[in-house]
C-alpha atoms as a PDB file:
ATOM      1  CA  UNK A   1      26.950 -14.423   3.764  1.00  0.00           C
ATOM      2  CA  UNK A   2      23.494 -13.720   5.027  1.00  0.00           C
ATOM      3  CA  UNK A   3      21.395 -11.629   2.539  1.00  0.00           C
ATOM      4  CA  UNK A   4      19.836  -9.237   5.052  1.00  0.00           C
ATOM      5  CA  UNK A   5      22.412  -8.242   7.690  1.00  0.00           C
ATOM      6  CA  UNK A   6      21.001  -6.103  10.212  1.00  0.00           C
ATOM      7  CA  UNK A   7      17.911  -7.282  12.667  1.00  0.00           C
ATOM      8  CA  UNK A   8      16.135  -4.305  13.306  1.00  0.00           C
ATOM      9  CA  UNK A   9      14.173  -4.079  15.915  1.00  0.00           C
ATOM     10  CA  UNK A  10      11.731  -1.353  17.769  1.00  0.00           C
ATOM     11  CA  UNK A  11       8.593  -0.513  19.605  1.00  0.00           C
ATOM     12  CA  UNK A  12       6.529   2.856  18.123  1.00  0.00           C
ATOM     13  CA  UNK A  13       4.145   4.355  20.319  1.00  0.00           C
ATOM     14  CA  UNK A  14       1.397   6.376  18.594  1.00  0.00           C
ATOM     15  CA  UNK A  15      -2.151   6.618  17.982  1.00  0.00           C
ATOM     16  CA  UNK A  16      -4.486   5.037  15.377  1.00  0.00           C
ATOM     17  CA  UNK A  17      -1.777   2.674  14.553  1.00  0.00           C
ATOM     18  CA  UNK A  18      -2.494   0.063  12.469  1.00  0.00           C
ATOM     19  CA  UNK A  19      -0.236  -2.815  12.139  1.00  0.00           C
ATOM     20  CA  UNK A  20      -1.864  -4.240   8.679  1.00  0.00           C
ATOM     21  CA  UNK A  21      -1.051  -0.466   6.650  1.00  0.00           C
ATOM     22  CA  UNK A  22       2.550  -0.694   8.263  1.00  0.00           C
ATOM     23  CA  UNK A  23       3.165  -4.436   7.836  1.00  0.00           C
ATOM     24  CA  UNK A  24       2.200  -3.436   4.075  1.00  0.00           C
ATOM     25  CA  UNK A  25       4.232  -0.521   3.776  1.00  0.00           C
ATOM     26  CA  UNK A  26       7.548  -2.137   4.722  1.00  0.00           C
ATOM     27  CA  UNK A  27       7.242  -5.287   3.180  1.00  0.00           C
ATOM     28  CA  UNK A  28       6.161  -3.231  -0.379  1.00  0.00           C
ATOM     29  CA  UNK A  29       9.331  -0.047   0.399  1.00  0.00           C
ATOM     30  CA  UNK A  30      11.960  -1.915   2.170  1.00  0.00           C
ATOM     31  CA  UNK A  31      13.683  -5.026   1.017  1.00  0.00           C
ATOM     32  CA  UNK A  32      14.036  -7.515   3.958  1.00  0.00           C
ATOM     33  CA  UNK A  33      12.494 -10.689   5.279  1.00  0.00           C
ATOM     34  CA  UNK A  34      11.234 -12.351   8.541  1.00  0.00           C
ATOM     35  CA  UNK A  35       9.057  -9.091   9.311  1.00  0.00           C
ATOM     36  CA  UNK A  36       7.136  -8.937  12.493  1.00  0.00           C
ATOM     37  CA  UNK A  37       4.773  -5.657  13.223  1.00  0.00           C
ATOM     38  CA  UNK A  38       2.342  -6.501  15.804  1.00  0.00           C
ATOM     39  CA  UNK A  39       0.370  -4.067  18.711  1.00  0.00           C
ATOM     40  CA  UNK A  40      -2.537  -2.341  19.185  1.00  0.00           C
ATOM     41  CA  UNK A  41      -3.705   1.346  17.729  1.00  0.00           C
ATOM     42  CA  UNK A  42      -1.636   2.512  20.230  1.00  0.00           C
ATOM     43  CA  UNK A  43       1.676   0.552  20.224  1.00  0.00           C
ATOM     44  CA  UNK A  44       3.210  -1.615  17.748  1.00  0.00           C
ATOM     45  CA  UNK A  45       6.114  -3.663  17.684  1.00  0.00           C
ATOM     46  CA  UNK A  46       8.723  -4.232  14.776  1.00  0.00           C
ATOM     47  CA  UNK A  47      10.863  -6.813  14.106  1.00  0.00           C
ATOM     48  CA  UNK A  48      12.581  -6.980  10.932  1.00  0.00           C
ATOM     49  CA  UNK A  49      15.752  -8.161   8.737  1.00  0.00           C
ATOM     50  CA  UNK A  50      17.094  -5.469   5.973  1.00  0.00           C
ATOM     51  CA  UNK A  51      20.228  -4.416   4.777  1.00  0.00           C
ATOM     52  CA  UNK A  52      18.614  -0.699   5.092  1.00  0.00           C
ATOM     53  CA  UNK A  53      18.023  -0.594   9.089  1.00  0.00           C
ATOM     54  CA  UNK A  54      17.832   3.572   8.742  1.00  0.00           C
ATOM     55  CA  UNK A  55      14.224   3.093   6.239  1.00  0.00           C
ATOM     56  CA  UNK A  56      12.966   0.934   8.545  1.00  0.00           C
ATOM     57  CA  UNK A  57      13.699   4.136  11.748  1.00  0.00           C
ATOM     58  CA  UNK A  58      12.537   6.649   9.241  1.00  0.00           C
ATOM     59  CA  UNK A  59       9.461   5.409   8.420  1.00  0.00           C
ATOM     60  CA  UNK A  60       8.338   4.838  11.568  1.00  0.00           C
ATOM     61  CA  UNK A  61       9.219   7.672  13.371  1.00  0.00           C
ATOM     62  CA  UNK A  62       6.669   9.054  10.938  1.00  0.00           C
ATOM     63  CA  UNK A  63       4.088   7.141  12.583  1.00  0.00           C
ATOM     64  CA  UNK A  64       4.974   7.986  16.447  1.00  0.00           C
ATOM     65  CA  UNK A  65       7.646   7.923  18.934  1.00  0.00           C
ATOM     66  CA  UNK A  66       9.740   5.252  18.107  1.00  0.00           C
ATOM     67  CA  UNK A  67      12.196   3.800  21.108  1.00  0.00           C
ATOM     68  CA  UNK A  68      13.678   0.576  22.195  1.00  0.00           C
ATOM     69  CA  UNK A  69      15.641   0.641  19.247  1.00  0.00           C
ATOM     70  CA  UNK A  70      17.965  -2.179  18.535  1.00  0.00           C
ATOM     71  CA  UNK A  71      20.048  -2.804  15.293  1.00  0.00           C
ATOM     72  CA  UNK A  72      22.458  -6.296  15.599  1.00  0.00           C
ATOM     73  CA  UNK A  73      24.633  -7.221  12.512  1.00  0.00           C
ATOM     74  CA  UNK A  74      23.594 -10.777  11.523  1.00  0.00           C
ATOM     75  CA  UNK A  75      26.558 -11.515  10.188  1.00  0.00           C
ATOM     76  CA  UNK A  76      29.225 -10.644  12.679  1.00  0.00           C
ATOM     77  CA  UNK A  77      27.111 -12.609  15.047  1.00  0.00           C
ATOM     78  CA  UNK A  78      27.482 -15.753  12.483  1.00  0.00           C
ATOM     79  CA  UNK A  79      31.136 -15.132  12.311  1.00  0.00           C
ATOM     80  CA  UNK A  80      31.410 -15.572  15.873  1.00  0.00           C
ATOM     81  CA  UNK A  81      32.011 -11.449  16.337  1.00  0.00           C
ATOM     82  CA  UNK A  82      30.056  -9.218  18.729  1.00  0.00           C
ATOM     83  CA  UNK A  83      26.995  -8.069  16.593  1.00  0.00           C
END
């Protein structure tokens, strides 16, 4: 049994992004691991494994327009399923 499930993973388009405030923000709100937020002020890109995929979307569409939006269960994946 994995202990985060779900990759998340998304692109946010914005302005005055910064990817240090929102790396810091997710890793400090939203448990998880193996997080990735990297971009410009402009666009960003997050990668990131939780059990709460829907924090991860709701924060960031806070930030900007958030698209490219892909959610994959970990575990059906390691159990051979489609994820």
């Amino acid at each position: 049994m994995l202990e985060y499930r779900f990759d998340t993973q998304l692109l946010i388009e914005g302005h005055d992004l910064d990817e240090d405030q929102i790396n810091d923000y997710i890793r400090e709100h939203i448990k998880g691991d193996c997080l990735l937020a990297v971009g410009d002020d402009e666009l960003i890109k997050i990668h990131y494994h939780t059990n709460e995929p829907w924090q991860v979307l709701e924060y960031c569409s806070t930030l900007g327009d958030i698209y490219d939006i892909v959610v994959e269960n970990m575990q059906r994946q390691e159990d051979g399923l489609k994820g």
